[in-house]
Protein backbone atom coordinates (compact mmCIF):
# COMPACT_ATOMS: atom_id res chain seq x y z
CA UNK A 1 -189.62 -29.75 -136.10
CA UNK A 2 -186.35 -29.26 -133.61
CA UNK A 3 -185.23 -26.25 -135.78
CA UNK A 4 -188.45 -24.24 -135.42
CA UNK A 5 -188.82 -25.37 -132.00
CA UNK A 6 -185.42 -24.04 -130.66
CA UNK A 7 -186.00 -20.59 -132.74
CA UNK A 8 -189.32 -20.28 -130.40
CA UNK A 9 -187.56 -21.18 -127.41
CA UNK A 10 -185.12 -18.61 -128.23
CA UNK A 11 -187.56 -16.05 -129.31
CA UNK A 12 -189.14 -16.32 -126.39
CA UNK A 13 -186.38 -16.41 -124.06
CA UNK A 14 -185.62 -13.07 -125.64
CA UNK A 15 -188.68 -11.66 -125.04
CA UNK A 16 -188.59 -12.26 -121.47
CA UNK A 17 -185.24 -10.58 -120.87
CA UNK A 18 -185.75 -7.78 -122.82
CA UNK A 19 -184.10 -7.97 -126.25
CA UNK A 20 -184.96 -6.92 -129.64
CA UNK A 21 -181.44 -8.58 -130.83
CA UNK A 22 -179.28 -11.61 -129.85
CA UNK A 23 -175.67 -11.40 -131.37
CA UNK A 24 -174.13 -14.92 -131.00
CA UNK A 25 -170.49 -15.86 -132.21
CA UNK A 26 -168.90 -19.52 -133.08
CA UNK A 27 -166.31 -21.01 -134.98
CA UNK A 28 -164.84 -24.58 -135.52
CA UNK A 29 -164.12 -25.37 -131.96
CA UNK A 30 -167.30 -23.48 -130.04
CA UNK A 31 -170.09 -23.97 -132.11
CA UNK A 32 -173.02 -24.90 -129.90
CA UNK A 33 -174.72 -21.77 -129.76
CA UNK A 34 -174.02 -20.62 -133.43
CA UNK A 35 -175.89 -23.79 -134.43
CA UNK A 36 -178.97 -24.02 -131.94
CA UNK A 37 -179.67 -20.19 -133.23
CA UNK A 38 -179.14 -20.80 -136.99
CA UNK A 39 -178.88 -24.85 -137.42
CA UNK A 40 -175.46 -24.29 -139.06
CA UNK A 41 -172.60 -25.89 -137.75
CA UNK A 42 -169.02 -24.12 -138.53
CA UNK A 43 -166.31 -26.02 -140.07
CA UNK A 44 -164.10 -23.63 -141.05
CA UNK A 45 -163.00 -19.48 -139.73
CA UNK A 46 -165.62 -17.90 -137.86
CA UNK A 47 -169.25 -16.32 -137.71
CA UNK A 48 -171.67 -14.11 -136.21
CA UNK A 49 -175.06 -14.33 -136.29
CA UNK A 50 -177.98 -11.69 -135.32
CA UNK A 51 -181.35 -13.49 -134.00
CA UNK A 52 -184.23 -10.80 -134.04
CA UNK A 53 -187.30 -10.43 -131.68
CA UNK A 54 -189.63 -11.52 -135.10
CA UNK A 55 -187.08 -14.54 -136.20
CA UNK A 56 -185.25 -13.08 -138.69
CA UNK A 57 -181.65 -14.67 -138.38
CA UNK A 58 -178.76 -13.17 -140.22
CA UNK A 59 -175.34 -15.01 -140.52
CA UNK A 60 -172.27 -13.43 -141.35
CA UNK A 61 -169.84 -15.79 -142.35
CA UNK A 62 -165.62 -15.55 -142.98
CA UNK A 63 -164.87 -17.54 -144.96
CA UNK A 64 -165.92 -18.18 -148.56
CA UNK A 65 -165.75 -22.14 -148.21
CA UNK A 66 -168.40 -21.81 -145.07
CA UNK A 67 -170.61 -19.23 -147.01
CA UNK A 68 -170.57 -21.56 -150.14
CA UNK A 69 -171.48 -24.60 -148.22
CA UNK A 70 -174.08 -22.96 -146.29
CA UNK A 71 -175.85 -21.71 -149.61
CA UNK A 72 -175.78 -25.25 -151.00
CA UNK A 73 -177.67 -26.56 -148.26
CA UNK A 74 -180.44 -23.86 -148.32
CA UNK A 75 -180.80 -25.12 -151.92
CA UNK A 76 -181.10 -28.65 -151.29
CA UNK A 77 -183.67 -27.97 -148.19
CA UNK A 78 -186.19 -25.86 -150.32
């Protein structure tokens, strides 16, 4: 799967500089990063996400539409 495959590639470019925690930052117009670290793609304001050394991803969104979308497709990929 491309998803799990770019969180390994990340993980383990992480490990080999030396971080616990990769903070990465996108919004509507610069988005490429944002999305290979959480597979989320910004429409709308602005987020921040936190990638940790064990794959634990945390996104902090802006704006209520984003957050709203974001939780609807969670639901629809379980």
């Amino acid at each position: 799967m491309l998803v799990q495959d770019r969180k390994t590639r990340l993980i383990d470019a992480m490990s080999d500089a030396g971080l616990d925690v990769l903070m990465v930052y996108g919004n509507a117009w610069q988005n490429d990063y944002l999305r290979y670290a959480t597979d989320f793609g910004i429409l709308e304001g602005q987020a921040l996400a936190l990638v940790r050394d064990d794959g634990q991803v945390t996104l902090y969104l802006d704006s209520p539409l984003e957050f709203d979308r974001r939780r609807s497709i969670a639901r629809a990929s379980r």
